[in-house]
Protein backbone atom coordinates (compact mmCIF):
# COMPACT_ATOMS: atom_id res chain seq x y z
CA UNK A 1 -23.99 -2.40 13.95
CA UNK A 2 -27.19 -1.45 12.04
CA UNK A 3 -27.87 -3.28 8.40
CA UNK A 4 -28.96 0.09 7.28
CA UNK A 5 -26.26 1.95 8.60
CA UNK A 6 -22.31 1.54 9.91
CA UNK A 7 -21.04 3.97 11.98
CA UNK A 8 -17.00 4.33 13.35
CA UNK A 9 -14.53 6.49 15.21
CA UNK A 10 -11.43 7.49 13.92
CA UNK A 11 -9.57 6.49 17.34
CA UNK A 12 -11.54 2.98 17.76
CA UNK A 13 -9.99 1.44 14.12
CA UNK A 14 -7.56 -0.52 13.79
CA UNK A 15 -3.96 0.72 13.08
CA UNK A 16 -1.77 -1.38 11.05
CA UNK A 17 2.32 -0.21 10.59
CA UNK A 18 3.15 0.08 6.63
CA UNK A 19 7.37 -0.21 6.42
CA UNK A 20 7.87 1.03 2.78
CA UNK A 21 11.62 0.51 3.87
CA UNK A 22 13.85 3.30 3.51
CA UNK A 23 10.98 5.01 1.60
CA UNK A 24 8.75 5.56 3.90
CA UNK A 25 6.50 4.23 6.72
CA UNK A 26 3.62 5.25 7.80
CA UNK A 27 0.04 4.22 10.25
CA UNK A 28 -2.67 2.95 8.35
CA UNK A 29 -6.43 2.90 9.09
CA UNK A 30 -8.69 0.57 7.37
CA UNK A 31 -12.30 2.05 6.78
CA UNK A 32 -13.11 0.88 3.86
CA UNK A 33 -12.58 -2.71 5.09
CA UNK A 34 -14.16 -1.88 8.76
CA UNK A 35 -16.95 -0.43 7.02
CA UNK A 36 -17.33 -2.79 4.16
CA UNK A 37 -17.07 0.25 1.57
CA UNK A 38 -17.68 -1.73 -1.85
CA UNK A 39 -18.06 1.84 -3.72
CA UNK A 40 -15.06 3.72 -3.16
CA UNK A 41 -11.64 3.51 -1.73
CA UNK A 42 -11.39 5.11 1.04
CA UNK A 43 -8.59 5.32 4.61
CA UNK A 44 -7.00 6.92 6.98
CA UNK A 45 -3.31 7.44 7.96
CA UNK A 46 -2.11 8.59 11.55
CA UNK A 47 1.28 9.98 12.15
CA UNK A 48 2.48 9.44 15.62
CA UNK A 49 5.47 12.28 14.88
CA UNK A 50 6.26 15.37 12.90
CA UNK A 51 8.03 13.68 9.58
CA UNK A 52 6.40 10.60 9.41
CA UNK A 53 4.58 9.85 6.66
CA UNK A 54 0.67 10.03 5.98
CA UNK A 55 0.48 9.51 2.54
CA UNK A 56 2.88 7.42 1.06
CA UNK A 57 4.99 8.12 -2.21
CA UNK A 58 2.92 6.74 -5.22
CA UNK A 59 1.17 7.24 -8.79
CA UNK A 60 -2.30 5.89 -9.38
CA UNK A 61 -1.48 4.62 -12.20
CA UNK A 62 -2.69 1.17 -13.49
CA UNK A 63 -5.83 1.89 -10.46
CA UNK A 64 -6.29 5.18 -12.96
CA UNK A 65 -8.10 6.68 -9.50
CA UNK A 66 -8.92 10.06 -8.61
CA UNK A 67 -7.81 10.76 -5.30
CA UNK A 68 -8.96 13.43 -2.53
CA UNK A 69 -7.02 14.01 0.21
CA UNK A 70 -8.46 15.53 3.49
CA UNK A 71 -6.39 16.74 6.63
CA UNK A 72 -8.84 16.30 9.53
CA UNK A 73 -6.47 16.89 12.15
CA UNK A 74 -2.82 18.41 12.50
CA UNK A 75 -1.00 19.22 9.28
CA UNK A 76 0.62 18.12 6.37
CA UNK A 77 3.14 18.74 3.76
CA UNK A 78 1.91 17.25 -0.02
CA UNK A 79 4.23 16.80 -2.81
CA UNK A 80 2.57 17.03 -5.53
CA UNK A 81 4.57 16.61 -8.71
CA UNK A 82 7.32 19.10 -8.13
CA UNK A 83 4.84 21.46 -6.33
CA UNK A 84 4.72 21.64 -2.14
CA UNK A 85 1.78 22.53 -0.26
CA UNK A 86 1.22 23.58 2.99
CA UNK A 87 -1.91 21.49 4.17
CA UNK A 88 -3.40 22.28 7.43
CA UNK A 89 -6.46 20.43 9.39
CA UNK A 90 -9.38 21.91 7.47
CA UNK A 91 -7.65 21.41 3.73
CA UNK A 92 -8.70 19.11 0.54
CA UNK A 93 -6.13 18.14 -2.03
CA UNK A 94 -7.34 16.60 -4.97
CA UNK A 95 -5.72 14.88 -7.61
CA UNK A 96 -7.83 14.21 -10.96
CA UNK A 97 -4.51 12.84 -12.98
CA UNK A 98 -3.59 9.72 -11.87
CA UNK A 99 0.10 10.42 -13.17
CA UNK A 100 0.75 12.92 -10.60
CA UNK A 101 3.39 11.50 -8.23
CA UNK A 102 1.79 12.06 -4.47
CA UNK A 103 2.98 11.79 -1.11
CA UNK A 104 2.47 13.85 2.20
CA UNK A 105 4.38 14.27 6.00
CA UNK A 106 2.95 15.49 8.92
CA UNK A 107 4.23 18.93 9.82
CA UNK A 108 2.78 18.11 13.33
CA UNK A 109 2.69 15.09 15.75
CA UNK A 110 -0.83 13.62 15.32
CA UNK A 111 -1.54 14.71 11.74
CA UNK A 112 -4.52 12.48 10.54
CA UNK A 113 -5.24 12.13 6.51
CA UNK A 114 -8.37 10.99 4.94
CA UNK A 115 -8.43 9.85 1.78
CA UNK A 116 -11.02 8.72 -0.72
CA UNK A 117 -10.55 7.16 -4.27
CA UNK A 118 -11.94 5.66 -7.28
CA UNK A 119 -11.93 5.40 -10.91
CA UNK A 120 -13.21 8.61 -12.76
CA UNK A 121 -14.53 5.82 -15.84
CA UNK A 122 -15.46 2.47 -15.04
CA UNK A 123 -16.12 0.65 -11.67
CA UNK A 124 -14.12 0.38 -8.18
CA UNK A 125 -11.90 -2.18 -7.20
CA UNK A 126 -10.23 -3.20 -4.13
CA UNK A 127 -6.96 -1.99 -4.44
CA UNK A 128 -4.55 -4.68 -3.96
CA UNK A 129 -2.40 -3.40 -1.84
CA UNK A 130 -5.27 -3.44 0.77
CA UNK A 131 -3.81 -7.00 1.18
CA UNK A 132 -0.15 -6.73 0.76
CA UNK A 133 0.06 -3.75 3.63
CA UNK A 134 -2.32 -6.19 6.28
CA UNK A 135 -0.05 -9.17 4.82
CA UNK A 136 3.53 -7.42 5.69
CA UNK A 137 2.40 -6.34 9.25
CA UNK A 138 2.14 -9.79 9.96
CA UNK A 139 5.09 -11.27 7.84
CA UNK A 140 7.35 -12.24 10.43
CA UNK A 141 4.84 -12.80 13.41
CA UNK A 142 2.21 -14.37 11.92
CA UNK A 143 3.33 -15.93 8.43
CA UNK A 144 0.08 -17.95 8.48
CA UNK A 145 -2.43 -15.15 8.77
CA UNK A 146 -0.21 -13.28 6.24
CA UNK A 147 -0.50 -16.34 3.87
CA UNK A 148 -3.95 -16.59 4.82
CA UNK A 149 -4.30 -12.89 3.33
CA UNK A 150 -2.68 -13.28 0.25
CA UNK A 151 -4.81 -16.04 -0.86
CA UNK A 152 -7.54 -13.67 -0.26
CA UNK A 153 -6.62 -10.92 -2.34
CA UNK A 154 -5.27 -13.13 -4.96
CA UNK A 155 -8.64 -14.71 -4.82
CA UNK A 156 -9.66 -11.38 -5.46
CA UNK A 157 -7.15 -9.85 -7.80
CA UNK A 158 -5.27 -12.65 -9.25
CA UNK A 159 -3.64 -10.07 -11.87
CA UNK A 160 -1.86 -8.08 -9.04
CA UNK A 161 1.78 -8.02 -9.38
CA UNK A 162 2.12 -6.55 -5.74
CA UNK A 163 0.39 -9.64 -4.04
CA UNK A 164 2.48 -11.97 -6.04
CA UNK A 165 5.32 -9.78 -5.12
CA UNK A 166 4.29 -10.33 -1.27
CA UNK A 167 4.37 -13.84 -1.86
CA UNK A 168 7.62 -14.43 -2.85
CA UNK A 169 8.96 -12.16 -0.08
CA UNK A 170 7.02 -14.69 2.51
CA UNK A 171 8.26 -18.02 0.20
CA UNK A 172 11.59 -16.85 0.91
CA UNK A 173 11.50 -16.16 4.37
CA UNK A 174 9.83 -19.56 5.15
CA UNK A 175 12.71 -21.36 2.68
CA UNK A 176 10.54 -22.48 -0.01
CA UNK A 177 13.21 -21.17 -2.68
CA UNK A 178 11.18 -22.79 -5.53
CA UNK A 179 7.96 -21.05 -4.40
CA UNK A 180 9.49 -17.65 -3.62
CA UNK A 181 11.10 -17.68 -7.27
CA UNK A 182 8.09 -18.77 -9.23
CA UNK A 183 6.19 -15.81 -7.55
CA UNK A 184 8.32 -13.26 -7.91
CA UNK A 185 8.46 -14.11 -12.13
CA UNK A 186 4.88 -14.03 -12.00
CA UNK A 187 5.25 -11.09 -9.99
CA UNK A 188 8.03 -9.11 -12.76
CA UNK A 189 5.93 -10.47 -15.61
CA UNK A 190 2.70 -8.70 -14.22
CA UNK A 191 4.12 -5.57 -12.44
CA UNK A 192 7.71 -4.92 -13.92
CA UNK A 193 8.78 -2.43 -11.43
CA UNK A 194 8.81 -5.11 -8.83
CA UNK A 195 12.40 -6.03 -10.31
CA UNK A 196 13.63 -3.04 -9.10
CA UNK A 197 11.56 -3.24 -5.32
CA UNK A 198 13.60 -7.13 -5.69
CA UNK A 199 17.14 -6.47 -5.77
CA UNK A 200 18.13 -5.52 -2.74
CA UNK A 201 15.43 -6.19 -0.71
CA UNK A 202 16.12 -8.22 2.85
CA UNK A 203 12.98 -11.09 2.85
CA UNK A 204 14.62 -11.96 -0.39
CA UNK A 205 18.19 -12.07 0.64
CA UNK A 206 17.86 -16.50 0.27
CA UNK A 207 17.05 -16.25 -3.60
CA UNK A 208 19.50 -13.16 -4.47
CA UNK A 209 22.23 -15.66 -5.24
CA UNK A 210 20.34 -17.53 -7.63
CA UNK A 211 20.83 -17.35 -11.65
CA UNK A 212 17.04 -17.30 -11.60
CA UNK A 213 16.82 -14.00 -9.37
CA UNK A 214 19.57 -12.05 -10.80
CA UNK A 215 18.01 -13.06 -14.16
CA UNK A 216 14.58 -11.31 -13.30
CA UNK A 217 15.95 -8.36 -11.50
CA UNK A 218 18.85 -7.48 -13.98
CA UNK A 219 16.67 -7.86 -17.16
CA UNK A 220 13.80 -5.84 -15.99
CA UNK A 221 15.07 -3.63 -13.51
């Protein structure tokens, strides 16, 4: 690897699982981080099979990021708002308002998405959940290197709600009911949806019984 240049294939980067749950799930590919991008978010998502997911279901806001979308291999079906589009290898979607509710499937086994972001004002920041989607593929079989994550991106971007979030859900796995609950109301007072992603999620099913949790999660969900 040159220190004037960085060069990668789609098919030699890593793939890390995303489980959004009952949401969604989806194969992500890191090039930003393989590449050390410090400009510009930018990734790749694989789908193995026709329905699975290669752009998850999200806003930009808070990031306020523009977003293009490029199908470099198979197809895809955006949802754009309330709008559908048909998205074959070849097509660019972009979205200029971060508002704009997003998410694509593959139409096609093998469906590959590109995807670039950043703010339209202002500079670019790592987006934080960079860290919580390496840190969850390693929850249960590596809870150290998905600690050892965390720390990294809180390091980074102490004011994330989602890595706080992540915290709590590997606090309560490990037993530390203390831990798990103090990051979660650190996670609810940054991000407030969390409350909602909290009540009846699984990696949290050792707090739910405590004053403290249903506290959090019935006042702000």
């Amino acid at each position: 690897m040159s220190d004037t240049y960085r060069v990668a294939h789609l098919d030699d980067l890593d793939r890390i699982p995303v489980d959004g749950g009952q949401e969604f799930s989806l194969t992500w590919l890191p090039v930003r981080r393989s590449l050390g991008i410090r400009a510009f978010g930018t990734n790749a998502f694989v789908a193995e099979s026709a329905g699975d997911h290669v752009v998850e279901p999200h806003t930009e806001l808070g990031a306020e990021h523009e977003e293009l979308y490029f199908v470099a291999r198979g197809r895809a079906t955006f949802t754009l708002g309330e709008e559908t589009v048909d998205a074959p290898a070849g097509t660019y979607v972009f979205l200029p308002d971060p508002a704009i509710r997003r998410e694509a499937v593959a139409a096609e086994p093998g469906t590959t998405v590109l995807s670039f972001g950043s703010p339209a004002a202002g500079s670019y920041e790592v987006s934080a959940w960079e860290w919580t989607f390496r840190a969850a593929a390693v929850r249960y079989s590596n809870p150290a290197a998905a600690r050892a994550i965390l720390d990294d991106g809180l390091r980074v971007r102490p004011e994330a709600g989602s890595l706080h979030y992540e915290l709590a859900c590997l606090d309560a796995l490990s037993g530390d009911h203390e831990a798990a609950l103090a990051a979660l109301s650190e996670a609810v007072q940054l991000r407030p949806e969390t409350a909602a992603w909290a009540y009846d999620d699984e990696d949290l099913a050792s707090i739910h019984d405590d004053p403290r949790f249903v506290s959090l999660t019935t006042r702000n969900s």
